[in-house]
N, C-alpha and C. Protein backbone atom coordinates (compact mmCIF):
# COMPACT_ATOMS: atom_id res chain seq x y z
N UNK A 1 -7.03 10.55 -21.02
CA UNK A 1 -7.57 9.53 -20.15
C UNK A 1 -7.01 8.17 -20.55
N UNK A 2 -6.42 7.54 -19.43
CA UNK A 2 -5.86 6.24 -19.57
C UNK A 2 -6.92 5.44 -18.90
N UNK A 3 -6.91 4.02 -19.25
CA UNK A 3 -7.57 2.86 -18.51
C UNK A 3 -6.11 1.98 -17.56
N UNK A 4 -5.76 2.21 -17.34
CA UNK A 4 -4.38 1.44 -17.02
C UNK A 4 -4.91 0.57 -16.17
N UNK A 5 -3.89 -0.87 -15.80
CA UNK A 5 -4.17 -1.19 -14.56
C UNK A 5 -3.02 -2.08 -14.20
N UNK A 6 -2.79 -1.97 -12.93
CA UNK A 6 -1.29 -2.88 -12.53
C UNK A 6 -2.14 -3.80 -11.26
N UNK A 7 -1.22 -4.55 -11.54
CA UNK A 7 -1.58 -5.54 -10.30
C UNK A 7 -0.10 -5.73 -9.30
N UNK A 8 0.07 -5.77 -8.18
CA UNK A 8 1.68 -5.57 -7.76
C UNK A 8 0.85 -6.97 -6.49
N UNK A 9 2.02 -7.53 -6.61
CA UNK A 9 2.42 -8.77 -5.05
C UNK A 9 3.43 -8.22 -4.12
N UNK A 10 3.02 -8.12 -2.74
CA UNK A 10 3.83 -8.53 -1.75
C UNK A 10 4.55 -9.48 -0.87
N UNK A 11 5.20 -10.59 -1.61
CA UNK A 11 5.23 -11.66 -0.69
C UNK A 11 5.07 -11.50 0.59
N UNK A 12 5.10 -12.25 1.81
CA UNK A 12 5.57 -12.64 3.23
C UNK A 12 4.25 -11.79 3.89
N UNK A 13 4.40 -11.98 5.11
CA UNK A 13 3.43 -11.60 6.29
C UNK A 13 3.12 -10.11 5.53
N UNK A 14 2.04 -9.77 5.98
CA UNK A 14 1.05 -8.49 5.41
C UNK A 14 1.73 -7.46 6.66
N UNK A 15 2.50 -6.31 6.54
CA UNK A 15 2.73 -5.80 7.46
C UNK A 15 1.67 -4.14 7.43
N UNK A 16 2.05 -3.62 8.80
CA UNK A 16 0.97 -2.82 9.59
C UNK A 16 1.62 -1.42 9.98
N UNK A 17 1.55 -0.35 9.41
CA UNK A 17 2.27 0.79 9.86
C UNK A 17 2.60 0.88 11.39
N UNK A 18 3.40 1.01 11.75
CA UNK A 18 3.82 1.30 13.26
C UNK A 18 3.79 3.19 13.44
N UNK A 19 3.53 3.26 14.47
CA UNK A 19 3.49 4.64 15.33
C UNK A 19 4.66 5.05 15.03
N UNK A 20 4.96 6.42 14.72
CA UNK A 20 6.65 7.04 14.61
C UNK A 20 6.81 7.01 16.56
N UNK A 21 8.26 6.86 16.26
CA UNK A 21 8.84 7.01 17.81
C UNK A 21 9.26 8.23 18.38
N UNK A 22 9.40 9.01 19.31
CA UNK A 22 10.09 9.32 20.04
C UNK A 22 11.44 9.15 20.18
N UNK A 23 12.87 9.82 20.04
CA UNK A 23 14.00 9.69 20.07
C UNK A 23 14.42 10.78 21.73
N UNK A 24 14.52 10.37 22.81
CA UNK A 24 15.06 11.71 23.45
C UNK A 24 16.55 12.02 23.32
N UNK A 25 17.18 12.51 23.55
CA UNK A 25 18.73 13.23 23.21
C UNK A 25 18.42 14.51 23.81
N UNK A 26 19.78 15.59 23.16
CA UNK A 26 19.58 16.68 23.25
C UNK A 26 18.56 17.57 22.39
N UNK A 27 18.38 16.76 21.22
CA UNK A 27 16.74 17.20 20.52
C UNK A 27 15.72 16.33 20.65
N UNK A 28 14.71 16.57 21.02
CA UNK A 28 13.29 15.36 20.83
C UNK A 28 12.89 15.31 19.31
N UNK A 29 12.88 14.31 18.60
CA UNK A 29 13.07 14.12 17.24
C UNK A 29 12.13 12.47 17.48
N UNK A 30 11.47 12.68 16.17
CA UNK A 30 10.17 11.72 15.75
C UNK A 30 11.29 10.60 14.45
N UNK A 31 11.17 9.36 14.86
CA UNK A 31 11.74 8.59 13.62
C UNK A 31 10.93 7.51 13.23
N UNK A 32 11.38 6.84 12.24
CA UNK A 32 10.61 5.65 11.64
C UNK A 32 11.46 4.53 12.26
N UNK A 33 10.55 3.11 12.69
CA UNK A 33 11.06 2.58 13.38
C UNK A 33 11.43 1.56 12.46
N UNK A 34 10.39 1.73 11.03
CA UNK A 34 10.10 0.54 9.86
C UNK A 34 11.19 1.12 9.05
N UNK A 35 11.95 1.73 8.86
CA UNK A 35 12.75 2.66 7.69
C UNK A 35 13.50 1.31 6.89
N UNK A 36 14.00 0.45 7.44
CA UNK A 36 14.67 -0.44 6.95
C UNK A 36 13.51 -1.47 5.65
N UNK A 37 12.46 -1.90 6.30
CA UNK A 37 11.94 -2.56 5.79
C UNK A 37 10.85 -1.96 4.93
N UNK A 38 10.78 -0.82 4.82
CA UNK A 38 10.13 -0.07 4.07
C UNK A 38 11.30 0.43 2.77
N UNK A 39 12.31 0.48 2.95
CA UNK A 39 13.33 0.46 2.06
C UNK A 39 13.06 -0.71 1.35
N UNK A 40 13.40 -1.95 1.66
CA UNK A 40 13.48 -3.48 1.27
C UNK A 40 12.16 -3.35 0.23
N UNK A 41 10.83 -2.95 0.55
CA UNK A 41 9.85 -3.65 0.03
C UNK A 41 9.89 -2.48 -1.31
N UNK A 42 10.29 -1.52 -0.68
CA UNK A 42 10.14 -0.48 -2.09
C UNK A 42 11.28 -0.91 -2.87
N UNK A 43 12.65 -1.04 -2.90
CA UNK A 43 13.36 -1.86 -4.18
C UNK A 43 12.96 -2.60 -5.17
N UNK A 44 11.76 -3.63 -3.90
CA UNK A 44 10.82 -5.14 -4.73
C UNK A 44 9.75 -4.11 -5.48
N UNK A 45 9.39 -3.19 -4.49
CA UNK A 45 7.78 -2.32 -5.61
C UNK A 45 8.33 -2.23 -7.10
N UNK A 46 9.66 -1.32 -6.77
CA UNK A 46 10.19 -0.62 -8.02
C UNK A 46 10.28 -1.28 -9.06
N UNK A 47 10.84 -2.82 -8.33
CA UNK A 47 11.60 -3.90 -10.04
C UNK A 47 10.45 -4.27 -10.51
N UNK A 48 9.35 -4.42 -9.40
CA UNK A 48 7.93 -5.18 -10.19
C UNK A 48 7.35 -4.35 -11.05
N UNK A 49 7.15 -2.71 -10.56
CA UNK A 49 6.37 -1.93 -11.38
C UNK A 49 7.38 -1.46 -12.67
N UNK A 50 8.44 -1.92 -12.31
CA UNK A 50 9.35 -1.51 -14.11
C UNK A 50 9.61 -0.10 -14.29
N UNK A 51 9.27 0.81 -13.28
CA UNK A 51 9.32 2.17 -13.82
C UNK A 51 8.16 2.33 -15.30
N UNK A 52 6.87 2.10 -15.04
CA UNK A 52 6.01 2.16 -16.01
C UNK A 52 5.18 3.49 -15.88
N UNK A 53 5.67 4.27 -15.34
CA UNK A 53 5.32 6.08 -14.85
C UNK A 53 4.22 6.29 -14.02
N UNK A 54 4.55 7.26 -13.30
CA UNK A 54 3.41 7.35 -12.62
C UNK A 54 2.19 7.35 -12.60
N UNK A 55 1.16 7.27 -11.66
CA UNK A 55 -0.42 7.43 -11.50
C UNK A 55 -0.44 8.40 -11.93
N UNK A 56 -1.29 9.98 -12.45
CA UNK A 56 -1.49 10.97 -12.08
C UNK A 56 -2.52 11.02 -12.05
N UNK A 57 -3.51 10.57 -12.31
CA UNK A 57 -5.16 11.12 -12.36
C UNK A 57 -5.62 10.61 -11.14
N UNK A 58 -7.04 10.41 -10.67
CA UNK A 58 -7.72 9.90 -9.35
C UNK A 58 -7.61 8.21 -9.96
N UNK A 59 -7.04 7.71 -9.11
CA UNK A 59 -7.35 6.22 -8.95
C UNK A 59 -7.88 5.30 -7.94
N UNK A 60 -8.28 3.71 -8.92
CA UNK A 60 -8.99 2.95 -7.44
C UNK A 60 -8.03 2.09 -7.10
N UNK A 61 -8.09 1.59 -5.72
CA UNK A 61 -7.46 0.81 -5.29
C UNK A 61 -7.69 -0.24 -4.22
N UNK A 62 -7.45 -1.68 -4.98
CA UNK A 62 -8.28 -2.52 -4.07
C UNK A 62 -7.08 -3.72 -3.53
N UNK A 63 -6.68 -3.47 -1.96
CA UNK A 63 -5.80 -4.46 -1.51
C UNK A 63 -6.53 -5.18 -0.74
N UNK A 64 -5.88 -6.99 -0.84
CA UNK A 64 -6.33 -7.93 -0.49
C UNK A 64 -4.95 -8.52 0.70
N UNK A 65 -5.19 -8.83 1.87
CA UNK A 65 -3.88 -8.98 2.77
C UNK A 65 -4.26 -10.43 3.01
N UNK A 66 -3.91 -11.27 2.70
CA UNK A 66 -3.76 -12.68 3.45
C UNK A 66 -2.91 -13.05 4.28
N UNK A 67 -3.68 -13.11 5.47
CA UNK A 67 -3.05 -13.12 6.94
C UNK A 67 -2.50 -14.89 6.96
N UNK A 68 -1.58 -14.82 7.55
CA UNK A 68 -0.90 -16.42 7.85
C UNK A 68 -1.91 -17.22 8.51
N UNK A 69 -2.30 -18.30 8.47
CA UNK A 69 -2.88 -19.41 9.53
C UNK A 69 -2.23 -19.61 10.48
N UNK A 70 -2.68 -19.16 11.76
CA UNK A 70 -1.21 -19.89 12.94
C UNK A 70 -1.97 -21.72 13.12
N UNK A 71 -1.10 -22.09 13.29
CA UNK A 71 -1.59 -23.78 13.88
C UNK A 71 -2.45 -23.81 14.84
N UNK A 72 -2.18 -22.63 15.76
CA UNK A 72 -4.06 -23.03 16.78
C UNK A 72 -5.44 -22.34 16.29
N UNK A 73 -4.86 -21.93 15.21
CA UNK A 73 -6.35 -21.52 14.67
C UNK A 73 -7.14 -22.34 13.74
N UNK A 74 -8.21 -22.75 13.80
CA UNK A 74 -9.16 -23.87 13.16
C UNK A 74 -10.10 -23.34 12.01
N UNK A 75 -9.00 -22.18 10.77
CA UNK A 75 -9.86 -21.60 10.08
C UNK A 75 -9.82 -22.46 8.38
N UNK A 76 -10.53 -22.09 7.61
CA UNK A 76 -10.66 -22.22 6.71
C UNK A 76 -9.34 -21.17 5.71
N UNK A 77 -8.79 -21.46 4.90
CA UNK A 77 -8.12 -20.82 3.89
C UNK A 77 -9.48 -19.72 2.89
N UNK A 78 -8.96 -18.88 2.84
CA UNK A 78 -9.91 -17.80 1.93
C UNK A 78 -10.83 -17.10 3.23
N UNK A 79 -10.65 -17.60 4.65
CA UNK A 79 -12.72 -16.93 5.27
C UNK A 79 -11.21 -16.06 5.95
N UNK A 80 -12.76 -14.69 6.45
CA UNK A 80 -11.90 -13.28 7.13
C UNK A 80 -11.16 -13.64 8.08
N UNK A 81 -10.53 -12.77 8.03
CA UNK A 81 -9.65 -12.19 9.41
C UNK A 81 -10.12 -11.46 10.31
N UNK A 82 -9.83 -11.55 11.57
CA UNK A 82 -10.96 -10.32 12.34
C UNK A 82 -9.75 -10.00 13.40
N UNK A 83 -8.39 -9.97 13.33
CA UNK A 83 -8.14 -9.90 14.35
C UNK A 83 -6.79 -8.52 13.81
N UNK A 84 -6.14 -8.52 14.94
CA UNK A 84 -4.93 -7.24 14.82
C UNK A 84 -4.36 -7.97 13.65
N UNK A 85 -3.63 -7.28 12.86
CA UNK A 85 -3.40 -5.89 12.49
C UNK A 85 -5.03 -5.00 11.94
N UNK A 86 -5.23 -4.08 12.50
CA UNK A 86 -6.04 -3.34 11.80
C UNK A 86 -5.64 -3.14 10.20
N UNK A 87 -7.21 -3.59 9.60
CA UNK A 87 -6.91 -2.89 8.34
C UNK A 87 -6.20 -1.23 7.85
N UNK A 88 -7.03 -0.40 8.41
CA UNK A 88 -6.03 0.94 7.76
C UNK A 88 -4.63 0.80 8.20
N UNK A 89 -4.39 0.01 9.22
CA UNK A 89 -3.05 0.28 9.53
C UNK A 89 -2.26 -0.73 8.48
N UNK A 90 -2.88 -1.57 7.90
CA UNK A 90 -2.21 -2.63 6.51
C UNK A 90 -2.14 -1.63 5.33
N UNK A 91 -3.38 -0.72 5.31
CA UNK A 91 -3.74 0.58 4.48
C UNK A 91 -2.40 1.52 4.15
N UNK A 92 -2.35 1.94 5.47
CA UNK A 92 -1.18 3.65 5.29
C UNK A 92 -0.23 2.49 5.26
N UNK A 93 0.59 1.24 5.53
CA UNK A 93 1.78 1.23 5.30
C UNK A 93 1.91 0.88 3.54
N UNK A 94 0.94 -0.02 3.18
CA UNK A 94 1.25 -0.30 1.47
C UNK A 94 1.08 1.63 0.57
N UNK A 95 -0.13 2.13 0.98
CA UNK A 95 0.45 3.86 0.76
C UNK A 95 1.46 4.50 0.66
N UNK A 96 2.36 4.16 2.02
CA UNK A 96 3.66 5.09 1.75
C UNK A 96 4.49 4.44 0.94
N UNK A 97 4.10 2.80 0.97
CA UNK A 97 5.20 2.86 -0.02
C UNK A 97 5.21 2.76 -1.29
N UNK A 98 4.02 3.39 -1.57
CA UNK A 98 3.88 3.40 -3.43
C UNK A 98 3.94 4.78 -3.68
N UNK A 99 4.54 6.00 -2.28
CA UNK A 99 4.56 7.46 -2.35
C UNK A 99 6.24 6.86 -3.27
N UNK A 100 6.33 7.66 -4.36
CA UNK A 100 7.11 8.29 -5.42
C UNK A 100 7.28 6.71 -6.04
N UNK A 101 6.95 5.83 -6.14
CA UNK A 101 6.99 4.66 -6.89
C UNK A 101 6.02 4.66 -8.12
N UNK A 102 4.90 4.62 -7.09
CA UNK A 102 3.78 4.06 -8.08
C UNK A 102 3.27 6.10 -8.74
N UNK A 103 2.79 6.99 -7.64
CA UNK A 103 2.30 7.76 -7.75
C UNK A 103 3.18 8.65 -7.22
N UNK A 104 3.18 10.32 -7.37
CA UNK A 104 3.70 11.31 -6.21
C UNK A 104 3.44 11.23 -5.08
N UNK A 105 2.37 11.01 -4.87
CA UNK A 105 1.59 11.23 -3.45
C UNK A 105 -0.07 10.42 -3.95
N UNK A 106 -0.12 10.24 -2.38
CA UNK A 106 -1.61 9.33 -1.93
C UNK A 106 -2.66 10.19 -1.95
N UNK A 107 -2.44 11.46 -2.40
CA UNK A 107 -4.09 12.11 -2.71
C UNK A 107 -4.84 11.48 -3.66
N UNK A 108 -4.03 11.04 -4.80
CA UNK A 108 -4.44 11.01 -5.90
C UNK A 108 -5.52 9.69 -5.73
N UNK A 109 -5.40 8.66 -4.76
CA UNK A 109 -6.45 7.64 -4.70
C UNK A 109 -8.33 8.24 -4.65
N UNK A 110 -8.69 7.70 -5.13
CA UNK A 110 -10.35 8.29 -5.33
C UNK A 110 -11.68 7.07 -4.14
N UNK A 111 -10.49 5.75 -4.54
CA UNK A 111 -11.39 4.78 -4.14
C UNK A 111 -10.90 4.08 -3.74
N UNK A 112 -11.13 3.24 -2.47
CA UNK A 112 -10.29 2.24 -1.77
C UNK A 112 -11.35 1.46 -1.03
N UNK A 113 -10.48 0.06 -1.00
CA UNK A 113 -11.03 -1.43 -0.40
C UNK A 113 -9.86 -2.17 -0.06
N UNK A 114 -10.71 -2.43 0.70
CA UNK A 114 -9.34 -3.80 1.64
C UNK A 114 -10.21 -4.90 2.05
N UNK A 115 -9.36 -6.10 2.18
CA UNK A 115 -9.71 -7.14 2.69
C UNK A 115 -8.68 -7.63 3.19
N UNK A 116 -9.35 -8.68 4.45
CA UNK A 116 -8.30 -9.18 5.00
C UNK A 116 -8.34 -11.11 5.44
N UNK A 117 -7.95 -11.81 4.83
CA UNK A 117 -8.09 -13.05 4.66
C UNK A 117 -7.06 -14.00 5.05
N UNK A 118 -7.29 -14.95 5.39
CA UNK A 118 -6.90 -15.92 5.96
C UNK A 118 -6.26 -16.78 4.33
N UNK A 119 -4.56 -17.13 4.85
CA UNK A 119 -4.03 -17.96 3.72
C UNK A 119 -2.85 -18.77 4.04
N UNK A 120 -2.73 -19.77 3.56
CA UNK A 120 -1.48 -20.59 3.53
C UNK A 120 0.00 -19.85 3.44
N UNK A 121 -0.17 -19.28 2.49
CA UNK A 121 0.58 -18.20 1.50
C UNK A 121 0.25 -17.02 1.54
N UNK A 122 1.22 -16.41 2.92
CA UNK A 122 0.37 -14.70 3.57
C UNK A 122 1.39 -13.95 2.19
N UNK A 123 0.60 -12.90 1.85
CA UNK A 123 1.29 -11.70 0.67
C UNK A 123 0.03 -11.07 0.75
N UNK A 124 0.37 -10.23 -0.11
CA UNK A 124 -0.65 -8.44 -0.03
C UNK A 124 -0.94 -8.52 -2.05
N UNK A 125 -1.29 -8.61 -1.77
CA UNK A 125 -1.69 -7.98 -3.69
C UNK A 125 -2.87 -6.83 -3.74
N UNK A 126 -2.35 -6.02 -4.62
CA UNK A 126 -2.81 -4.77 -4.59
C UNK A 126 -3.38 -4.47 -6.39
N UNK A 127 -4.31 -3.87 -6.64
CA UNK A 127 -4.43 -3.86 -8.08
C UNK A 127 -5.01 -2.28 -7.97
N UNK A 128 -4.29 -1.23 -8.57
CA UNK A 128 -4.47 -0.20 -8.75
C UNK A 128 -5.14 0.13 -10.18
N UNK A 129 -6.07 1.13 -10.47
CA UNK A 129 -6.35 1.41 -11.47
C UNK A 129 -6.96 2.65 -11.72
N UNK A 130 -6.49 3.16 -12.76
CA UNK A 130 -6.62 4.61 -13.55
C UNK A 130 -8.22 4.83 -13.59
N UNK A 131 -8.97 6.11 -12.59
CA UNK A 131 -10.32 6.29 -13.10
C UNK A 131 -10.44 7.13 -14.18
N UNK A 132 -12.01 7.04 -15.04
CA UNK A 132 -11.62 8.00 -16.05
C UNK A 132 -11.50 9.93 -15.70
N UNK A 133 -11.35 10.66 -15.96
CA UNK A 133 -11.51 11.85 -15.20
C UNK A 133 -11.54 12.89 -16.86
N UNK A 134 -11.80 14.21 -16.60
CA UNK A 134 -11.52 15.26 -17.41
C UNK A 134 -10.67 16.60 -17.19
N UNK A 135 -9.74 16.28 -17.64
CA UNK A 135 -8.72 17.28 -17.32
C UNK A 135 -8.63 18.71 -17.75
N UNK A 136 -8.74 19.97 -16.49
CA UNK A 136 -9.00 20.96 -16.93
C UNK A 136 -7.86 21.68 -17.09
N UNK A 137 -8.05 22.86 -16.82
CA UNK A 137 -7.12 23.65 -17.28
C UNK A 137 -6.12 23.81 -15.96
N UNK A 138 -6.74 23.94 -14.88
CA UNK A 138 -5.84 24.30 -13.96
C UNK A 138 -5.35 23.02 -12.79
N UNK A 139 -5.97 22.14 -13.50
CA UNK A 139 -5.20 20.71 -13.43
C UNK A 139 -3.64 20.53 -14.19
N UNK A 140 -3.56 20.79 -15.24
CA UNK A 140 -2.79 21.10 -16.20
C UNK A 140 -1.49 21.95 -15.50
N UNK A 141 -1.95 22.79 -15.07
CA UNK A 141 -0.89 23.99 -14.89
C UNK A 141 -0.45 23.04 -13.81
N UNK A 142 -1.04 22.73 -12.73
CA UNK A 142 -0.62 22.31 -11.01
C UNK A 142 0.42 21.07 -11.44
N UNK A 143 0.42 20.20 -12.37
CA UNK A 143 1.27 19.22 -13.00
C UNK A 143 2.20 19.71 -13.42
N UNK A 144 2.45 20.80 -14.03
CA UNK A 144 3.58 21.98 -14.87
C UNK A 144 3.97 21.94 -13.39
């Protein structure tokens, strides 16, 4: 049992998983429309997290998205957001891209929170952390 805990930044606008597309051709084939920029942000995941090894146990995870102020909006810095992008959809895109970075796969999360806030300075910060757990036997093997 580890206590670990990372904290990772996203600079720039908080982005929002998009729907896979439709390709028609001579095959109907499903693509990513984000592939590019989901590349980009995972390079930045990678250099930040250092290659410091993976998650493996159940972890929590609590992301905070600070949405940009547009100029016609008359809000306060720090008060909610209530508007599009949906949170889970801020959710599954920071997920996939911590699939083989941070963790193997997104089962392994136990606990999750989001917020979504209003900021000068839009970025995503995310702070993941190791729960304690007891590792059995056939936990063991499924890792083998």
């Amino acid at each position: 049992m580890r206590d670990r805990v990372v904290t990772l930044v996203i600079p720039g606008d908080p982005i929002a998983k998009a729907r896979a597309r439709l390709r028609y051709g001579f095959q109907k084939r499903f693509y990513d429309i984000q592939h590019l920029e989901k590349s980009r942000c995972q390079m930045f995941l990678s250099a930040q997290f250092n290659n410091n090894g993976f998650f493996e146990g159940p972890c929590d995870m609590d992301m905070t998205f600070y949405m940009p102020i547009k100029k016609s909006h008359r809000v306060l810095e720090g008060s909610y957001h209530s508007y599009k992008p949906d949170c889970d959809n801020l959710e599954k895109w920071v997920m996939d891209l911590f699939n083989g970075i941070i963790y193997k796969d997104d089962c392994i999360i136990s606990t999750l929170s989001c917020r979504k806030l209003y900021s000068y300075t839009p970025r995503t910060v995310i702070i993941i952390k190791e729960l304690p757990y007891a590792e059995t036997e056939k936990s063991k093997k499924i890792k083998e």
